[in-house]
N, C-alpha and C. Protein backbone atom coordinates (compact mmCIF):
# COMPACT_ATOMS: atom_id res chain seq x y z
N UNK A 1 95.38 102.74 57.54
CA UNK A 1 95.41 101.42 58.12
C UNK A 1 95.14 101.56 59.60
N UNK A 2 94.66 100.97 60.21
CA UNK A 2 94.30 100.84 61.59
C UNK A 2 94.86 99.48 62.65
N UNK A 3 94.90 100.32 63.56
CA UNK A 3 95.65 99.38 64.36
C UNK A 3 94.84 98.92 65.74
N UNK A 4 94.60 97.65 66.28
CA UNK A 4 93.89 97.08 67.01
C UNK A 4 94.28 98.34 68.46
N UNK A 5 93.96 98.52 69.63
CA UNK A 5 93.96 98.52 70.49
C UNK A 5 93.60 97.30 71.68
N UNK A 6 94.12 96.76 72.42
CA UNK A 6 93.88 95.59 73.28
C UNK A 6 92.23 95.94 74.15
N UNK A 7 91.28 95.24 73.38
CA UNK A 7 89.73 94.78 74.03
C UNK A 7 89.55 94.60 75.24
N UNK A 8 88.69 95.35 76.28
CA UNK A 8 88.97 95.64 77.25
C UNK A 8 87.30 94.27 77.54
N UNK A 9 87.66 93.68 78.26
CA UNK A 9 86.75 92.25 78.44
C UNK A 9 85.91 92.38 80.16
N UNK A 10 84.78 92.11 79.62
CA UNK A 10 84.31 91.75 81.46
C UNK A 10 84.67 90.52 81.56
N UNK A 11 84.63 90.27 82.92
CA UNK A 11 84.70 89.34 82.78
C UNK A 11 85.56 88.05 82.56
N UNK A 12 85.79 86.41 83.33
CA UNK A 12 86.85 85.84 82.68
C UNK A 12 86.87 85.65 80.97
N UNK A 13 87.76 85.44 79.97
CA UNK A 13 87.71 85.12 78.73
C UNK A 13 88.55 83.39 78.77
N UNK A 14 88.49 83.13 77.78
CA UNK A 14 88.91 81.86 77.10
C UNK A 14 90.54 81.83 77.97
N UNK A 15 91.19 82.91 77.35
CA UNK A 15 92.49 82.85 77.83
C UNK A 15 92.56 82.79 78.82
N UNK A 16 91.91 83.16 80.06
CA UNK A 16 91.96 83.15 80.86
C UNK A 16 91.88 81.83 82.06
N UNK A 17 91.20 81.07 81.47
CA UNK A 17 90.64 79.70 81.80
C UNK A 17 91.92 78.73 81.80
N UNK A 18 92.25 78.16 82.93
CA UNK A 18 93.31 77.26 82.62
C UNK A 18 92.72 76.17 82.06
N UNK A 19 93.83 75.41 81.24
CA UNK A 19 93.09 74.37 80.56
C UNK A 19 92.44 72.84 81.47
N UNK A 20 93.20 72.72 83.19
CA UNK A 20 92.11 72.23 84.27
C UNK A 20 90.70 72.44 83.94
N UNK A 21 90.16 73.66 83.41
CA UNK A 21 88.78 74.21 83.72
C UNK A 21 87.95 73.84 82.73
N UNK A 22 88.69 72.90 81.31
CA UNK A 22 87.86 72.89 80.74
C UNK A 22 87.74 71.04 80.93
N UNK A 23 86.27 70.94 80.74
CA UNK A 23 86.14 69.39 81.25
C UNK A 23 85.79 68.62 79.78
N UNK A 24 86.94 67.19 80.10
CA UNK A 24 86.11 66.74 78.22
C UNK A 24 85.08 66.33 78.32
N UNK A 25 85.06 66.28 76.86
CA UNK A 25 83.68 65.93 76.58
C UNK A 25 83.44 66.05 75.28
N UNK A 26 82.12 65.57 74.90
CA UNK A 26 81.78 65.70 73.14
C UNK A 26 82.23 67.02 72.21
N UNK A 27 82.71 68.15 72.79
CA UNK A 27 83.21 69.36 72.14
C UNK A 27 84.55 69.10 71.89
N UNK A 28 85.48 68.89 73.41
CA UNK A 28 86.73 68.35 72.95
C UNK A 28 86.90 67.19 72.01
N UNK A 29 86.22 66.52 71.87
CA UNK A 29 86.77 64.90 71.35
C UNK A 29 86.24 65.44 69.82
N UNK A 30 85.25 66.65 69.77
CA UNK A 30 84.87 66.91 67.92
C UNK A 30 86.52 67.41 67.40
N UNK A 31 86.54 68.34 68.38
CA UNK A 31 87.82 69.26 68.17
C UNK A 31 89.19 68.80 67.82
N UNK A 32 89.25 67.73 68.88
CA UNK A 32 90.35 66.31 68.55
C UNK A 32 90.82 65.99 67.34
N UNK A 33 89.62 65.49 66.82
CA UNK A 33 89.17 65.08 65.58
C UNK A 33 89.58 65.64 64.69
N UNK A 34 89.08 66.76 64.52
CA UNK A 34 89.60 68.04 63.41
C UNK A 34 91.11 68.12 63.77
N UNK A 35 91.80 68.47 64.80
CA UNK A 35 93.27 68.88 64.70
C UNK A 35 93.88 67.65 64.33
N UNK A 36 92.91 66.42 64.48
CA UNK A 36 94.30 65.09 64.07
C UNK A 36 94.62 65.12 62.56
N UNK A 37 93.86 65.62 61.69
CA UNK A 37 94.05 65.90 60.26
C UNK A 37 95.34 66.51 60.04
N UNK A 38 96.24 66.70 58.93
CA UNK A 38 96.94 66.95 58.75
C UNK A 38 97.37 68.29 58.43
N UNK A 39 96.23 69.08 58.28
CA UNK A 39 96.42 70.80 58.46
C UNK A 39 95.08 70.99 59.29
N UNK A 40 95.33 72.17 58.87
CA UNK A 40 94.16 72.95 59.49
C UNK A 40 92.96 72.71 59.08
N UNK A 41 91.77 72.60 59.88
CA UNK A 41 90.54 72.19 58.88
C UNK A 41 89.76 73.69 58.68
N UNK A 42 89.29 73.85 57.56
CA UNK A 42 88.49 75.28 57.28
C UNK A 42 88.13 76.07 58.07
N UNK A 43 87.74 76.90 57.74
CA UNK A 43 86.87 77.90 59.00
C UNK A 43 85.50 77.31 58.69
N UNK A 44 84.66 77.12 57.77
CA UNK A 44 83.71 76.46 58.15
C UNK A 44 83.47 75.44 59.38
N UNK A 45 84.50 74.20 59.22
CA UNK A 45 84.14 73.26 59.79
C UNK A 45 84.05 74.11 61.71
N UNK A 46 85.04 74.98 62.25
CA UNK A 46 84.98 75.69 63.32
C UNK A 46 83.81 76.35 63.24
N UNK A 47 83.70 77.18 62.51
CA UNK A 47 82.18 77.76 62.57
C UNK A 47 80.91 76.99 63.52
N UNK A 48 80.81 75.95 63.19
CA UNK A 48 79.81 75.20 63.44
C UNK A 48 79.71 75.25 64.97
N UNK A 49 80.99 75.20 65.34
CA UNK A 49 81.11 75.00 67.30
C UNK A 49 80.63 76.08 67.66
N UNK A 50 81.06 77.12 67.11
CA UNK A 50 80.39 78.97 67.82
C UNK A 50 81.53 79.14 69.10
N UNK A 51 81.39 80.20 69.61
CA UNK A 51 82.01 80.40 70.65
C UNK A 51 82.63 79.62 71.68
N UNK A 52 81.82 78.24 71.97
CA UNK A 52 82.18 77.42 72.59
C UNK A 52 83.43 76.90 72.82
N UNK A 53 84.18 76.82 71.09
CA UNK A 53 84.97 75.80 71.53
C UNK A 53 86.29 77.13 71.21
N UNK A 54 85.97 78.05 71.74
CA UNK A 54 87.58 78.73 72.12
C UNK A 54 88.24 78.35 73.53
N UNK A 55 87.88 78.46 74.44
CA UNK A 55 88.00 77.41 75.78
C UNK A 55 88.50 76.23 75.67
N UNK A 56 87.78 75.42 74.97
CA UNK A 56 88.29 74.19 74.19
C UNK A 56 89.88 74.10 73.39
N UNK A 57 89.93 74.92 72.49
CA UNK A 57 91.22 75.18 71.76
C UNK A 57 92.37 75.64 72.33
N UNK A 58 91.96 76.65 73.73
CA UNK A 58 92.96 77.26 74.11
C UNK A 58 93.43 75.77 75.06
N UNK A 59 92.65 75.25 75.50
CA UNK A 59 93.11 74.25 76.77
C UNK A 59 93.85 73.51 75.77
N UNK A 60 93.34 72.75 74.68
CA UNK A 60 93.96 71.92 73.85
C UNK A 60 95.52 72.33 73.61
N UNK A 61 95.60 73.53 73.26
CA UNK A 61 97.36 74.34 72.97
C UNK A 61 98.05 74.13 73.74
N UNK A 62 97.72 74.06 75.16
CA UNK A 62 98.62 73.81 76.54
C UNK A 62 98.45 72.62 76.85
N UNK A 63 97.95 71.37 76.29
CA UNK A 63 97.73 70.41 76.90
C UNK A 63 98.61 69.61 76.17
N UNK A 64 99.93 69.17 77.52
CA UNK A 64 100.79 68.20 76.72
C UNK A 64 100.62 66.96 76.89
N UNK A 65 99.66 66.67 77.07
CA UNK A 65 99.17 65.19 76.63
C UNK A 65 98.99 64.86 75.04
N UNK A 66 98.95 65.90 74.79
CA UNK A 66 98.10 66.04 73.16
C UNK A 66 99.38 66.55 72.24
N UNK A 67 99.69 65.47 71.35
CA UNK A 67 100.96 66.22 70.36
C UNK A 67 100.91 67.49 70.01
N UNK A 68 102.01 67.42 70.12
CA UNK A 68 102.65 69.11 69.60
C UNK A 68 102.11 69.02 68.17
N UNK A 69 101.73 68.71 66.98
CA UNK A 69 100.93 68.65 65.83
C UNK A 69 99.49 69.51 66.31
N UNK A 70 99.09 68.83 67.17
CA UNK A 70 97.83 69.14 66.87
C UNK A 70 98.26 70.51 67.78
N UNK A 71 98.45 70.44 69.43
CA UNK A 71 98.73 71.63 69.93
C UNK A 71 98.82 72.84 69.15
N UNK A 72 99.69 73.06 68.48
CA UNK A 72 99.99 73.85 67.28
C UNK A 72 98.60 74.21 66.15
N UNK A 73 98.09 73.18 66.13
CA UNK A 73 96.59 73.15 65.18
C UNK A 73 96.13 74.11 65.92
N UNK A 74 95.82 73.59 67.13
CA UNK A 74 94.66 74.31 67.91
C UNK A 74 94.79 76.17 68.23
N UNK A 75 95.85 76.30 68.29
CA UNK A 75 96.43 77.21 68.26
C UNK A 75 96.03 78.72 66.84
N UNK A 76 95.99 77.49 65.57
CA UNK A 76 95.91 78.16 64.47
C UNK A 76 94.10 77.55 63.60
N UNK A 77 93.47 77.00 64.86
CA UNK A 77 92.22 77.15 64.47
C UNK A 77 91.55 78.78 65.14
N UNK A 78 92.24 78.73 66.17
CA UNK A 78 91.46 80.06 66.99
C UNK A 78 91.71 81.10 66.23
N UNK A 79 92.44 81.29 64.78
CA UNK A 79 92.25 82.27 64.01
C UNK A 79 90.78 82.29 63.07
N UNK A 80 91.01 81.01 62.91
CA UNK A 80 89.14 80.50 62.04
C UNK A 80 87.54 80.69 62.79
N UNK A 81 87.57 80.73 64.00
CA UNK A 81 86.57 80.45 65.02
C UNK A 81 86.55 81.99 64.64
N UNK A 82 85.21 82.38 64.29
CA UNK A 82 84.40 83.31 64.37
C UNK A 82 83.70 83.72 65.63
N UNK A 83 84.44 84.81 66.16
CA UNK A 83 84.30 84.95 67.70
C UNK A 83 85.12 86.33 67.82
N UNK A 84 84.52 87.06 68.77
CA UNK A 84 85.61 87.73 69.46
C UNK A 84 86.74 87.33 70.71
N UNK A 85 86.45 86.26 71.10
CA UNK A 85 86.87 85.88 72.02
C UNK A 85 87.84 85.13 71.32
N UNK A 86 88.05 84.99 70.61
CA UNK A 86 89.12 84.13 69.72
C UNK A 86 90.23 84.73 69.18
N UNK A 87 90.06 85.77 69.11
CA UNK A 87 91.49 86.72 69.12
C UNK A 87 91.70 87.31 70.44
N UNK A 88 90.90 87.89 71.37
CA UNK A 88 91.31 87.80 72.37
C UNK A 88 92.36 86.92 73.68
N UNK A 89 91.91 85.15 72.93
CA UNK A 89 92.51 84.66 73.75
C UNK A 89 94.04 84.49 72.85
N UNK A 90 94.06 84.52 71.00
CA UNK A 90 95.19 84.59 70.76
C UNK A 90 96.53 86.03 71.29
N UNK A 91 95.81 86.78 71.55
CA UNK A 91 96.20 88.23 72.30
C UNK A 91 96.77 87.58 73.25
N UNK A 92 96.05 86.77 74.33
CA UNK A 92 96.47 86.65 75.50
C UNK A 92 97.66 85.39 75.54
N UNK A 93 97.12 84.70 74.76
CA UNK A 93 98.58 83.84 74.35
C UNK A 93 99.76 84.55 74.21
N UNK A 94 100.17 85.09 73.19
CA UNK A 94 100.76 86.12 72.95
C UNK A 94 101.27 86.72 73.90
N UNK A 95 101.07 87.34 74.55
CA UNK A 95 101.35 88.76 75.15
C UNK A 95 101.70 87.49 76.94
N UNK A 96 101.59 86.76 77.12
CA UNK A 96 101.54 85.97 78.23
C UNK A 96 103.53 85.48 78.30
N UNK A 97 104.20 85.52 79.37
CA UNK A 97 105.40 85.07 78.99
C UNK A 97 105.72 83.45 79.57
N UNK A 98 104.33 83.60 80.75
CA UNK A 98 104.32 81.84 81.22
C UNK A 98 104.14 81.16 80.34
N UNK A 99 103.30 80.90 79.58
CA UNK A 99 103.05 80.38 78.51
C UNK A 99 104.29 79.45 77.71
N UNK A 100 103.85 78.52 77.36
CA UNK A 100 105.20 78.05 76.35
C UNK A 100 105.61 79.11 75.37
N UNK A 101 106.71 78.87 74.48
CA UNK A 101 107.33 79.67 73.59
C UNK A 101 106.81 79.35 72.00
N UNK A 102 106.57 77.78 72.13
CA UNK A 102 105.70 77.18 71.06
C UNK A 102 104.14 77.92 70.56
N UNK A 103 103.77 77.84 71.94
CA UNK A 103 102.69 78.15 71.66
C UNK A 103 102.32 80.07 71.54
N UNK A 104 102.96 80.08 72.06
CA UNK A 104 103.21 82.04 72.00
C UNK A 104 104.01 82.43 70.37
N UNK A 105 104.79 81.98 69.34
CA UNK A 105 105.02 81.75 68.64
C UNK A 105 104.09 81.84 67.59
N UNK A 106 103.04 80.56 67.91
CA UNK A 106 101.94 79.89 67.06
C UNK A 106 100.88 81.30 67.09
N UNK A 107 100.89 81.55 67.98
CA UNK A 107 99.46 82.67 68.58
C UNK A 107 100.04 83.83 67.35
N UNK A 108 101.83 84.28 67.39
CA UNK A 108 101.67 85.55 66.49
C UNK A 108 101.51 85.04 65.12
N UNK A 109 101.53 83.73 64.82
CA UNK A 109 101.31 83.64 62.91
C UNK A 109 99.78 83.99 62.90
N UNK A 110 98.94 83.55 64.03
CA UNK A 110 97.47 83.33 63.99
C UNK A 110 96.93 84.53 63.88
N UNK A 111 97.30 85.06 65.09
CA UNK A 111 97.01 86.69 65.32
C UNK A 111 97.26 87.48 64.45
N UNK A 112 98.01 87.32 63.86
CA UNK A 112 98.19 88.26 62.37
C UNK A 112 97.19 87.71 60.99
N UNK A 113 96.68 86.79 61.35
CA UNK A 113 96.24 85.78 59.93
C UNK A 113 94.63 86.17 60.36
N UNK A 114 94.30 86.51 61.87
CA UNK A 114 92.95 86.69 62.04
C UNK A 114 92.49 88.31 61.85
N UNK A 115 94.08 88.87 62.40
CA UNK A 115 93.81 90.42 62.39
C UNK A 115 94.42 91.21 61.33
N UNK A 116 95.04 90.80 60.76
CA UNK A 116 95.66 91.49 59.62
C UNK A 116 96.43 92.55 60.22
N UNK A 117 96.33 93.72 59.77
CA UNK A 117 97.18 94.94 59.64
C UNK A 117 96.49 95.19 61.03
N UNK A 118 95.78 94.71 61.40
CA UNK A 118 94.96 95.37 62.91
C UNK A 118 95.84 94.79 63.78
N UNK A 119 96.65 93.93 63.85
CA UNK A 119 97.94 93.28 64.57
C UNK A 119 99.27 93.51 64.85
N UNK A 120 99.53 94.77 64.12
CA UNK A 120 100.63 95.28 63.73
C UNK A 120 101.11 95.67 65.24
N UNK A 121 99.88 96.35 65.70
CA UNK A 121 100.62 97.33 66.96
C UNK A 121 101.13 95.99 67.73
N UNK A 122 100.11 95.20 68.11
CA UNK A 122 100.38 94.28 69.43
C UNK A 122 101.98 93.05 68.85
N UNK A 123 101.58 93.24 67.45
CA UNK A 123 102.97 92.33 67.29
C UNK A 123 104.17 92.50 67.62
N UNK A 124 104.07 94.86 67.13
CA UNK A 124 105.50 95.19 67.31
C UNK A 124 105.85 95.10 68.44
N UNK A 125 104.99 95.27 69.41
CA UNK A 125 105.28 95.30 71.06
C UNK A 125 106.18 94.24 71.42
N UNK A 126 106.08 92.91 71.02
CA UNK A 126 106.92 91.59 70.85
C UNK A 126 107.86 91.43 70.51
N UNK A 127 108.52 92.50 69.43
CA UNK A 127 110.04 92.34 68.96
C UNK A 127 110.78 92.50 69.70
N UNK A 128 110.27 93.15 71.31
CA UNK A 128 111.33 93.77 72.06
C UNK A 128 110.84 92.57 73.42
N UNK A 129 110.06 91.27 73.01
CA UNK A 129 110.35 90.42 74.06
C UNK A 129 111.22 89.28 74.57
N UNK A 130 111.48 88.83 76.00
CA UNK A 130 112.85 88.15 76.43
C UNK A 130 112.84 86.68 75.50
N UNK A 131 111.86 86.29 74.91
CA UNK A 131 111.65 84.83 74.43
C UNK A 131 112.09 85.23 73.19
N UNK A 132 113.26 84.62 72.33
CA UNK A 132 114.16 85.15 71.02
C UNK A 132 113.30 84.36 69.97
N UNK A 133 112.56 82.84 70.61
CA UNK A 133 111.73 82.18 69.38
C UNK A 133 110.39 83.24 69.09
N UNK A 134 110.11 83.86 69.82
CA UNK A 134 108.68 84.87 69.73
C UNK A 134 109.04 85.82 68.71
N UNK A 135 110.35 86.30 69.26
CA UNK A 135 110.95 87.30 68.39
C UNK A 135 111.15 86.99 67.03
N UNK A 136 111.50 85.66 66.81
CA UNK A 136 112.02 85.53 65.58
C UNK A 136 110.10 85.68 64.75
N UNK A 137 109.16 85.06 65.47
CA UNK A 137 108.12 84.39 65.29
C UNK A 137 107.52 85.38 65.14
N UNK A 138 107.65 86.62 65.62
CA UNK A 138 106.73 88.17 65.38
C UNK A 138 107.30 88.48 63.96
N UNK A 139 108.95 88.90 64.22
CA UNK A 139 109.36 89.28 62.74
C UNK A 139 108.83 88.68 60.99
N UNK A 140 108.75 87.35 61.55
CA UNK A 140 108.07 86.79 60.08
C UNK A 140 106.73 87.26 59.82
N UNK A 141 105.59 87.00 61.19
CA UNK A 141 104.33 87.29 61.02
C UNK A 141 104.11 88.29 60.71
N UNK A 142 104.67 89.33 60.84
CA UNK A 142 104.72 91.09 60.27
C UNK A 142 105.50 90.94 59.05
N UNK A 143 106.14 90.69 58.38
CA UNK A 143 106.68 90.08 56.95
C UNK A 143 105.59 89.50 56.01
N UNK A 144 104.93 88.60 56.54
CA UNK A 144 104.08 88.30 55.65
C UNK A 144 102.86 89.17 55.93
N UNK A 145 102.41 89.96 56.70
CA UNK A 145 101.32 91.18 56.25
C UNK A 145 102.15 92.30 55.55
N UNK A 146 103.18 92.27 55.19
CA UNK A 146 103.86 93.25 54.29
C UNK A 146 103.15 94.85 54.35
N UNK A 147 103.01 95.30 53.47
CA UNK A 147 102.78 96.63 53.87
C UNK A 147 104.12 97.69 54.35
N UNK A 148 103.99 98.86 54.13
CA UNK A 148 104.71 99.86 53.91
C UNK A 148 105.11 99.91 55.72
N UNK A 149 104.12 100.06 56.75
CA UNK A 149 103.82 100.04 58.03
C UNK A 149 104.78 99.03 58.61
N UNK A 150 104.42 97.84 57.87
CA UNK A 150 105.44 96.75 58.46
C UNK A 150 106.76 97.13 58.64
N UNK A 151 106.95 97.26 56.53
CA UNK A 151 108.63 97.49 56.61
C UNK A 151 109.10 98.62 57.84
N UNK A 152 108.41 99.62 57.86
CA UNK A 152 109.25 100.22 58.78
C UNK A 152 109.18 100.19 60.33
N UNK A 153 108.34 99.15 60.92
CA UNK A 153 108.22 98.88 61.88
C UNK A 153 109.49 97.57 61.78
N UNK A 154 109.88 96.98 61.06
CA UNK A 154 110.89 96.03 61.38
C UNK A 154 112.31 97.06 60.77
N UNK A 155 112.20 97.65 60.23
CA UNK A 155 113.63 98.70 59.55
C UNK A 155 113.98 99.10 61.19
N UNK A 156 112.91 99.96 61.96
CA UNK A 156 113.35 99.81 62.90
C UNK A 156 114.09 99.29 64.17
N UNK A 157 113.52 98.44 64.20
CA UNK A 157 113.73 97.28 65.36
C UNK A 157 115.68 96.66 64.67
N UNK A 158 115.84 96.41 63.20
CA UNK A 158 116.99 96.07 62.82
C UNK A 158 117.89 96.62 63.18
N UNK A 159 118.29 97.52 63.54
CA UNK A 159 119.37 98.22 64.14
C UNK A 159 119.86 97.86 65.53
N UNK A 160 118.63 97.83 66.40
CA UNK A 160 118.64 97.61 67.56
C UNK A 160 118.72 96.06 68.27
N UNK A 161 118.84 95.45 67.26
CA UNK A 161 118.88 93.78 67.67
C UNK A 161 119.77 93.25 67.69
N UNK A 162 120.57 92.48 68.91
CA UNK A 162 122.05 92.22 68.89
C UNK A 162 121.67 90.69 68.34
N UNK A 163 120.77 89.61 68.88
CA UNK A 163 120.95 88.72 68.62
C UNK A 163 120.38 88.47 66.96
N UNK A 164 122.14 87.52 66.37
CA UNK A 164 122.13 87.31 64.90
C UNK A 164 120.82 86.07 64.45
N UNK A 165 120.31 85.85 65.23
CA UNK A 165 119.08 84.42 64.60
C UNK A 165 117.98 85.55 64.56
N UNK A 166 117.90 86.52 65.34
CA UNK A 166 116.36 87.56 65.36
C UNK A 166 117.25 88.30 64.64
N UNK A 167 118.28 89.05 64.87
CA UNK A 167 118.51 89.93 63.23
C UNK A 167 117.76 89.23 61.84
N UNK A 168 118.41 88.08 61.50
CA UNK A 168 118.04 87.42 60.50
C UNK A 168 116.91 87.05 60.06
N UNK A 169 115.90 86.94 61.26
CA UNK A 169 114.55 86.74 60.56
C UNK A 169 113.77 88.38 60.95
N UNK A 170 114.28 89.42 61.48
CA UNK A 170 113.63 90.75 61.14
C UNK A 170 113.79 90.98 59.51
N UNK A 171 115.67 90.08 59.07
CA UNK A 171 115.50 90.49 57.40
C UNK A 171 115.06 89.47 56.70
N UNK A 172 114.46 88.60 57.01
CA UNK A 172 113.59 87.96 56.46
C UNK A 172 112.19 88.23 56.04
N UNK A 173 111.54 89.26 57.58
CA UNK A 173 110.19 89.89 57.42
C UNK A 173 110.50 90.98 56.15
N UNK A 174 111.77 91.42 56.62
CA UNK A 174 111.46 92.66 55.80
C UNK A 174 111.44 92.17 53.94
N UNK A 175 112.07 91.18 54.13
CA UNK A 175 112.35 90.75 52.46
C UNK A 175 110.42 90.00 51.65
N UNK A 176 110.29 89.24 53.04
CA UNK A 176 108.88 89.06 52.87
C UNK A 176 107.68 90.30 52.58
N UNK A 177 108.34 91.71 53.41
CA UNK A 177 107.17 92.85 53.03
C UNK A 177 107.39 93.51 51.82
N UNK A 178 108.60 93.06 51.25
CA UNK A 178 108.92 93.72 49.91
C UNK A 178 107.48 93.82 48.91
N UNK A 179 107.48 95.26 48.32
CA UNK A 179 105.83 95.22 47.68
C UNK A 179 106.16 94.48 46.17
């Protein structure tokens, strides 16, 4: 199994872009559209935007003008967007501690759903971060990629966790990696 190493980027990326920088317009208002639905819309329907609208999605996640529904959407389209830059900026979500907790949360179900077992490393790095909703929010996302790797990347971490809401969902992952 292989494990991602963090993509070394020229250059600004998506994540990087505050969501000021992105200006609306006919990309945002398609994008809109799609997250007002009630789940997620396909990876097809993202496909179609291309690279473009990761910029778009990431601004959308931080933008609290825009319900927490969709926020959250946008969040878990950037796993669908066929891009490299689209896990990159879920990386940078992630791994960011300014960031809301919502949305850093949202980034590890995604990040694991885009990278699979290639997520493992950057997730475990998270069990040991100050935000306890992330924590709880890594432990599941490594639960549901199950795998032998998982379990003992959370067997670990169980010992060492004082707080009982992240104990409880490390044994939740682990009950989720059960083969």
């Amino acid at each position: 199994m292989s494990e991602a190493a963090p993509v070394p980027t020229k250059g600004p990326t998506a994540a990087s872009v505050s969501p000021a920088a992105v200006v609306p317009g006919p990309l945002r208002t398609e994008a809109l559209g799609l997250l007002s639905q009630p789940t997620v819309a396909p990876e097809a329907a993202w496909r179609r935007f291309g690279p473009e609208v990761v910029p778009v999605l990431a601004a959308l996640a931080e933008d609290t003008s825009v319900p927490d529904a969709q926020r959250m959407r946008a969040v878990t389209a950037l796993a669908r967007v066929e891009s490299p830059e689209a896990g990159q900026t879920l990386q940078a979500m992630l791994e960011d501690p300014h960031r809301p907790s919502d949305v850093r949360s949202q980034a590890a179900a995604a990040l694991s759903q885009r990278l699979g077992f290639e997520a493992v490393k950057t997730l475990q790095a998270r069990l040991v971060d100050r935000d306890l909703r992330l924590r709880e929010a890594v432990a599941q996302a490594l639960g549901r990629l199950g795998g032998q790797r998982v379990r003992e990347v959370l067997e670990e971490r169980l010992p060492l966790e004082d707080i009982p809401q992240v104990r409880e969902a490390l044994q939740q992952g682990l009950t989720l990696a059960e083969p």
